[in-house]
PDB file of N, CA and C in Angstrom:
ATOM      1  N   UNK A   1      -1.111  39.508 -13.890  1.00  0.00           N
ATOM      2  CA  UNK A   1      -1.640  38.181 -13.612  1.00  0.00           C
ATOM      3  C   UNK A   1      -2.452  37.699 -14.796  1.00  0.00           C
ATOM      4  N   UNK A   2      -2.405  36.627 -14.784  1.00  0.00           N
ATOM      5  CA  UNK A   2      -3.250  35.793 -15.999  1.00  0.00           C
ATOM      6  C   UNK A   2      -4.705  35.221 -15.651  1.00  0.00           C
ATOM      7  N   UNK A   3      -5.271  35.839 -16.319  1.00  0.00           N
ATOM      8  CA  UNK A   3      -6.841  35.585 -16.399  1.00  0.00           C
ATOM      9  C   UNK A   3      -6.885  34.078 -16.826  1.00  0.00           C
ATOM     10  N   UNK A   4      -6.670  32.968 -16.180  1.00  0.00           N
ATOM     11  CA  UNK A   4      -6.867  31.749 -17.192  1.00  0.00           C
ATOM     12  C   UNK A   4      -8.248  31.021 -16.258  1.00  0.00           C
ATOM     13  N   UNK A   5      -8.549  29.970 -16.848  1.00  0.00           N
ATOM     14  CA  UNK A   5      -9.862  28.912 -16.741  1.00  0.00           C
ATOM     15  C   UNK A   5      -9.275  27.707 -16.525  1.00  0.00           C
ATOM     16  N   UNK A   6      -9.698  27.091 -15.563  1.00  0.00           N
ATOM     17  CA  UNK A   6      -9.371  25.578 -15.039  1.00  0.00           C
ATOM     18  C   UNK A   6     -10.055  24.416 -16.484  1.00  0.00           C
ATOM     19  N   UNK A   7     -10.027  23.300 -16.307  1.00  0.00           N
ATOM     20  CA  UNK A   7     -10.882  22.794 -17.255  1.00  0.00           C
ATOM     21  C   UNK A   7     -11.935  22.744 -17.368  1.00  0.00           C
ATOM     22  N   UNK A   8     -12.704  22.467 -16.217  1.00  0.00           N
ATOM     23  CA  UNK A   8     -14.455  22.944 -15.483  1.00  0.00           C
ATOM     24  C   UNK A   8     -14.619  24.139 -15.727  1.00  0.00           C
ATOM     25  N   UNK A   9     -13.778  25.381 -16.176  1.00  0.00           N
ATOM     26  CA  UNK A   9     -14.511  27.127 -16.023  1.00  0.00           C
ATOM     27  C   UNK A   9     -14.384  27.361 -15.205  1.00  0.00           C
ATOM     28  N   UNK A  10     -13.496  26.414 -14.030  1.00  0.00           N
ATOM     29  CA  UNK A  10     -13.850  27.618 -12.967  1.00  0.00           C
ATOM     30  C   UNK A  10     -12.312  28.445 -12.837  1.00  0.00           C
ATOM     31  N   UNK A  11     -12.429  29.845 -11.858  1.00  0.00           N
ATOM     32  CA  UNK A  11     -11.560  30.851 -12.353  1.00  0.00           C
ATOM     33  C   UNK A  11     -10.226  30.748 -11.566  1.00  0.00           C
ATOM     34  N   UNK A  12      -9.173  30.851 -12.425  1.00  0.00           N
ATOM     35  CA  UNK A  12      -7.459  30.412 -11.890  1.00  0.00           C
ATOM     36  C   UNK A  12      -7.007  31.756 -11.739  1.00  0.00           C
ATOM     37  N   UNK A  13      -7.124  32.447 -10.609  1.00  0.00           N
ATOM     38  CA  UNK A  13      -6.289  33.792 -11.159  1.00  0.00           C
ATOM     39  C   UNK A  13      -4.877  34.135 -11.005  1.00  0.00           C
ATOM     40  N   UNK A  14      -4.124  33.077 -10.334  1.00  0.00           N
ATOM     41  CA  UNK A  14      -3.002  32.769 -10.839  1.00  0.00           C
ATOM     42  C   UNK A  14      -2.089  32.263 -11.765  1.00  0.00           C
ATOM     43  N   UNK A  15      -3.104  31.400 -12.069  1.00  0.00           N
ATOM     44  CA  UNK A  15      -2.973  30.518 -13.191  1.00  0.00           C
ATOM     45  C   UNK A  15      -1.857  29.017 -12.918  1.00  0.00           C
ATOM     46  N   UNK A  16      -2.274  28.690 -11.474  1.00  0.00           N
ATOM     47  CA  UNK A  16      -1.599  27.426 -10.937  1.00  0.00           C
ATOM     48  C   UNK A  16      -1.777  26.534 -11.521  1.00  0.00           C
ATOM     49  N   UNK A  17      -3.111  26.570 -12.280  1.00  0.00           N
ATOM     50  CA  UNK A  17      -3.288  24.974 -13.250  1.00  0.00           C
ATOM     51  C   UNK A  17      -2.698  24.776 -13.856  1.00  0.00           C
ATOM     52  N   UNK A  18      -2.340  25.842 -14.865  1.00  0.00           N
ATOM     53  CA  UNK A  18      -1.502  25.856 -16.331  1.00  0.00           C
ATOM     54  C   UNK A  18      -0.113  25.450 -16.072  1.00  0.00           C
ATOM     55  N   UNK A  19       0.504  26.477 -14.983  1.00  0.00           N
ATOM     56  CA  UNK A  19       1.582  26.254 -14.822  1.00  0.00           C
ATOM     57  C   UNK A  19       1.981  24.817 -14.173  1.00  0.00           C
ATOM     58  N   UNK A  20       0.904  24.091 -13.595  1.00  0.00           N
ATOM     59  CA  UNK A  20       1.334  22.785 -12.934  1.00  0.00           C
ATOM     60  C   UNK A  20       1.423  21.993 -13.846  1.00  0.00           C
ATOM     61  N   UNK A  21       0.183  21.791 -15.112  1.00  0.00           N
ATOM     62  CA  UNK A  21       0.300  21.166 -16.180  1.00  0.00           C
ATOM     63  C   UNK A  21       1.799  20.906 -16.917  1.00  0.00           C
ATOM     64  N   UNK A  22       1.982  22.320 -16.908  1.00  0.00           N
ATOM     65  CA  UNK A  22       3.651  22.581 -17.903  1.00  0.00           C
ATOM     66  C   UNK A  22       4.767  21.982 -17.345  1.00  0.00           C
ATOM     67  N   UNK A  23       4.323  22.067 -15.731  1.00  0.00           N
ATOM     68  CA  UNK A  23       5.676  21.026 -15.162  1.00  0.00           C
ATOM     69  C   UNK A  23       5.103  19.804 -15.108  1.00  0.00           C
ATOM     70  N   UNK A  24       4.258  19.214 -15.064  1.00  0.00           N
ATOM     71  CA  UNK A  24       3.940  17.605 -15.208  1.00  0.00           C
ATOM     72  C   UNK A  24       4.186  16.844 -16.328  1.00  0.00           C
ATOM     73  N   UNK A  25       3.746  17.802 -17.386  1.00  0.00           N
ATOM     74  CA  UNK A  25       3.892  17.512 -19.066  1.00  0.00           C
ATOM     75  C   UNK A  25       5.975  17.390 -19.025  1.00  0.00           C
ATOM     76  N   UNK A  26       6.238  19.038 -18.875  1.00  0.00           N
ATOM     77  CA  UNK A  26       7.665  18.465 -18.810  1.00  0.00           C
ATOM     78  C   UNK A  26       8.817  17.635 -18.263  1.00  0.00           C
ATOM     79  N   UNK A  27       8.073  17.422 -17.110  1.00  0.00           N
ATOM     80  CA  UNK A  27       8.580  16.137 -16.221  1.00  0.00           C
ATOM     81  C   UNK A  27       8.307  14.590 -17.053  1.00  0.00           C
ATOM     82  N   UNK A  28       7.395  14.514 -18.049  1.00  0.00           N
ATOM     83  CA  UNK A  28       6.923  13.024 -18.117  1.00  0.00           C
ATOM     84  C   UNK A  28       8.016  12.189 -18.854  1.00  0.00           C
ATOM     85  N   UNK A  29       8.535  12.538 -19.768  1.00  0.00           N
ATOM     86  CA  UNK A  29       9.676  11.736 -20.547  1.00  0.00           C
ATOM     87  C   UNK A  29      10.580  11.513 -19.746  1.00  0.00           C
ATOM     88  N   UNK A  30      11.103  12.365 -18.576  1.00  0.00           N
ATOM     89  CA  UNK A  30      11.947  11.275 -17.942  1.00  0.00           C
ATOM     90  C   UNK A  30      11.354  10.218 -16.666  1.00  0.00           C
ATOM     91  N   UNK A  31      10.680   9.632 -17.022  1.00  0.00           N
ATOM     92  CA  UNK A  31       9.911   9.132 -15.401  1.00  0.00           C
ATOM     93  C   UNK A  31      10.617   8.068 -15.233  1.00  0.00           C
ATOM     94  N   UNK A  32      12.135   7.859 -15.073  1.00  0.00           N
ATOM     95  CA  UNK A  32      12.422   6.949 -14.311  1.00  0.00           C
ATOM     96  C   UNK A  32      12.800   7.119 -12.880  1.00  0.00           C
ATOM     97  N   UNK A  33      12.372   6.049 -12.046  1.00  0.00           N
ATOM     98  CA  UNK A  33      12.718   5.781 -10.826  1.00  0.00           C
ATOM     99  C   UNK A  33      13.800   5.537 -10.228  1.00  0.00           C
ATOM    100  N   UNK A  34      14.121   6.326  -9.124  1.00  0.00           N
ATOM    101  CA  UNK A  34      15.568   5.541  -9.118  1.00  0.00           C
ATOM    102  C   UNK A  34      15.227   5.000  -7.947  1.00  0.00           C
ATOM    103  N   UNK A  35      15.982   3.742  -8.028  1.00  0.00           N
ATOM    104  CA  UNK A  35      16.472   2.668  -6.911  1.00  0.00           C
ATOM    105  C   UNK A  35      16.428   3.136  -5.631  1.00  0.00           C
ATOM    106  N   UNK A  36      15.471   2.154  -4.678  1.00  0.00           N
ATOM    107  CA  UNK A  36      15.068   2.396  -3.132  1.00  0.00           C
ATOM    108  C   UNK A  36      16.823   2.696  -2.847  1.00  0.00           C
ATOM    109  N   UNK A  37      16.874   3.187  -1.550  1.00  0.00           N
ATOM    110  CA  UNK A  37      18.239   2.995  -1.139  1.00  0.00           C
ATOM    111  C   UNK A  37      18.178   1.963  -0.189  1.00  0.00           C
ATOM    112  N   UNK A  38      18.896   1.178   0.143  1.00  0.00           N
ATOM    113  CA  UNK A  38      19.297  -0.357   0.656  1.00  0.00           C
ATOM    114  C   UNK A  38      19.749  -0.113   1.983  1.00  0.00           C
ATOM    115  N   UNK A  39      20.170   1.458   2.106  1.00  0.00           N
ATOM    116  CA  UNK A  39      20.897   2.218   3.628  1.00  0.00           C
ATOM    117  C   UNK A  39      19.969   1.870   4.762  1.00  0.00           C
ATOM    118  N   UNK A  40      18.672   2.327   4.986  1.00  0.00           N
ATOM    119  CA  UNK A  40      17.458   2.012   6.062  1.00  0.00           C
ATOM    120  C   UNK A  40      17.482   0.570   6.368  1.00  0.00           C
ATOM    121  N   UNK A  41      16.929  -0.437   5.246  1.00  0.00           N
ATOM    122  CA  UNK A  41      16.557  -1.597   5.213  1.00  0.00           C
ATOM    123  C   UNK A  41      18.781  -2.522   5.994  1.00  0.00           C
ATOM    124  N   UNK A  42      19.127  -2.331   5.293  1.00  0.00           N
ATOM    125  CA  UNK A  42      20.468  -3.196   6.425  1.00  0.00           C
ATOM    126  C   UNK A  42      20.834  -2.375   7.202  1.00  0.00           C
ATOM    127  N   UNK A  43      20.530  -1.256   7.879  1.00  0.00           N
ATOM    128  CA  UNK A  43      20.441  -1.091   9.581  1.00  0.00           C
ATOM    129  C   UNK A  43      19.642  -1.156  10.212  1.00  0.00           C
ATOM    130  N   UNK A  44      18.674  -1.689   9.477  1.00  0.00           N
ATOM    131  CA  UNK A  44      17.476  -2.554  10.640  1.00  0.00           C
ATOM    132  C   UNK A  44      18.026  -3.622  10.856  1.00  0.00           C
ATOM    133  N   UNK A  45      18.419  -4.646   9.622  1.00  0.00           N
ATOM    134  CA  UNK A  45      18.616  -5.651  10.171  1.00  0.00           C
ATOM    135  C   UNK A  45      19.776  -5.893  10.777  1.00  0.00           C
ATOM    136  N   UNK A  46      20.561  -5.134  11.054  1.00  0.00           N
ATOM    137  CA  UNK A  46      21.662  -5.110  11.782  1.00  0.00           C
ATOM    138  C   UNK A  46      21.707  -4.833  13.220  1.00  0.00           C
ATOM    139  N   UNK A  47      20.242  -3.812  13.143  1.00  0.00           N
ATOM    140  CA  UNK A  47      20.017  -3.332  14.594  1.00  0.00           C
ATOM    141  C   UNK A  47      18.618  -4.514  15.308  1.00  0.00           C
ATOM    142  N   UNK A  48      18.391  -5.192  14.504  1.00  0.00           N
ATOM    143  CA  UNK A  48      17.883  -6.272  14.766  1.00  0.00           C
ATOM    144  C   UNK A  48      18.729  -7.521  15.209  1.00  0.00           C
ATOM    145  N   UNK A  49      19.189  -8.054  14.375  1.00  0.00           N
ATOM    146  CA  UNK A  49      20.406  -8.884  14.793  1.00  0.00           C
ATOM    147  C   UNK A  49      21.044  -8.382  15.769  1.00  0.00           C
ATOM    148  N   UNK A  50      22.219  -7.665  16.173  1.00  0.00           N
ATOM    149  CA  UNK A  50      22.541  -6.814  17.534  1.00  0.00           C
ATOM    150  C   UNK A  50      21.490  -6.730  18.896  1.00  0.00           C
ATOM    151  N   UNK A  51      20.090  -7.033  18.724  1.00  0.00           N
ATOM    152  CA  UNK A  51      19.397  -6.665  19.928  1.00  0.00           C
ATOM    153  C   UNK A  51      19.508  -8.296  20.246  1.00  0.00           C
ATOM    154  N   UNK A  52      19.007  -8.899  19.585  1.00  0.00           N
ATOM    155  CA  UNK A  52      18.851 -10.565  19.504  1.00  0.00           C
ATOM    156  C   UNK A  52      20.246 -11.130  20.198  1.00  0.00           C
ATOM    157  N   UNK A  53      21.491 -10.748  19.954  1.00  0.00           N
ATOM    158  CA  UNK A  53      22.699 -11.223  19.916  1.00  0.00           C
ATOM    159  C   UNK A  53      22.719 -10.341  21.608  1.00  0.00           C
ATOM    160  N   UNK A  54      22.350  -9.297  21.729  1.00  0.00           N
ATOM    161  CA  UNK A  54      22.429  -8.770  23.104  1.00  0.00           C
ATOM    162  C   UNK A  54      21.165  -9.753  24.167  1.00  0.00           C
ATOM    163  N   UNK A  55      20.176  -9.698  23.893  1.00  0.00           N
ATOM    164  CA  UNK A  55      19.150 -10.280  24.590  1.00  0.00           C
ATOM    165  C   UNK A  55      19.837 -11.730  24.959  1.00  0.00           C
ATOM    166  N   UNK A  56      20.234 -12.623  24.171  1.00  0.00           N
ATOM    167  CA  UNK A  56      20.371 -13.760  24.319  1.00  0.00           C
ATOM    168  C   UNK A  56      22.000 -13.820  25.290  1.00  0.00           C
ATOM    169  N   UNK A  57      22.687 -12.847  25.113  1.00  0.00           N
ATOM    170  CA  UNK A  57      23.576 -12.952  26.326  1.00  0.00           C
ATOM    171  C   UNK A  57      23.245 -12.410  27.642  1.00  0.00           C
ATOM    172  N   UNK A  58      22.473 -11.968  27.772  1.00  0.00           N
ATOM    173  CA  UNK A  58      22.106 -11.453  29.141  1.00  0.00           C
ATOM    174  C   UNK A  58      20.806 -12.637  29.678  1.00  0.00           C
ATOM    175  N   UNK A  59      20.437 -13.214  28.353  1.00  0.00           N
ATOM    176  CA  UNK A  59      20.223 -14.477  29.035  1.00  0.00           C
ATOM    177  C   UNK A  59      20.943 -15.364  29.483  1.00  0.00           C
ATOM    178  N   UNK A  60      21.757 -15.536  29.025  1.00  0.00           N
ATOM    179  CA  UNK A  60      22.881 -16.470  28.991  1.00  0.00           C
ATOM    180  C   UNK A  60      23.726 -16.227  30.504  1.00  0.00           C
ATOM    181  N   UNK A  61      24.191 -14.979  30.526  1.00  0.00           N
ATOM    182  CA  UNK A  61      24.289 -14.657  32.036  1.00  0.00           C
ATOM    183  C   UNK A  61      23.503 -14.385  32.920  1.00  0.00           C
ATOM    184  N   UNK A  62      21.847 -14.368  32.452  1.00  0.00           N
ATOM    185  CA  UNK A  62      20.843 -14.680  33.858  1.00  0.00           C
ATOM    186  C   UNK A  62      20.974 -15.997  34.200  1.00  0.00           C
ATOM    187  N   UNK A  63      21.231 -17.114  33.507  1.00  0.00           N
ATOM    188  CA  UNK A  63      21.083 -18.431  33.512  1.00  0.00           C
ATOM    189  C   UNK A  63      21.977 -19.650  34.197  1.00  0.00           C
ATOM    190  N   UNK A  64      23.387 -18.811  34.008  1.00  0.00           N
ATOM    191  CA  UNK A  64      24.352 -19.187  34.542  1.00  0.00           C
ATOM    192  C   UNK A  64      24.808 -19.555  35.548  1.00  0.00           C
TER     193      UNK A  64
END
């Protein structure tokens, strides 16, 4: 195990800091985002539209 020091001194005896650093550092050049997916957002509104389109016929045949 690695004796290492946080930035404060205080004591890592795993050494989780370092190693988290090394993956944050090596993660940073690619930081692009990729694109929400669009899948969630149009089956709401589909399952929105569909309730509306149901509600309003069962009005339609309460009314009748």
């Amino acid at each position: 195990m690695a004796n290492t020091q946080g930035p404060q001194g205080n004591y890592d005896p795993a050494g989780s800091t370092q190693m988290f650093r090394a993956f944050v550092d090596e993660g940073a050049p690619q930081s692009r985002q990729a694109p929400a997916p669009a899948g969630p957002r149009v089956g709401l509104i589909v399952g929105v539209v569909a309730a509306v389109v149901i509600i309003a016929a069962v009005a339609w045949l309460a009314l009748k």
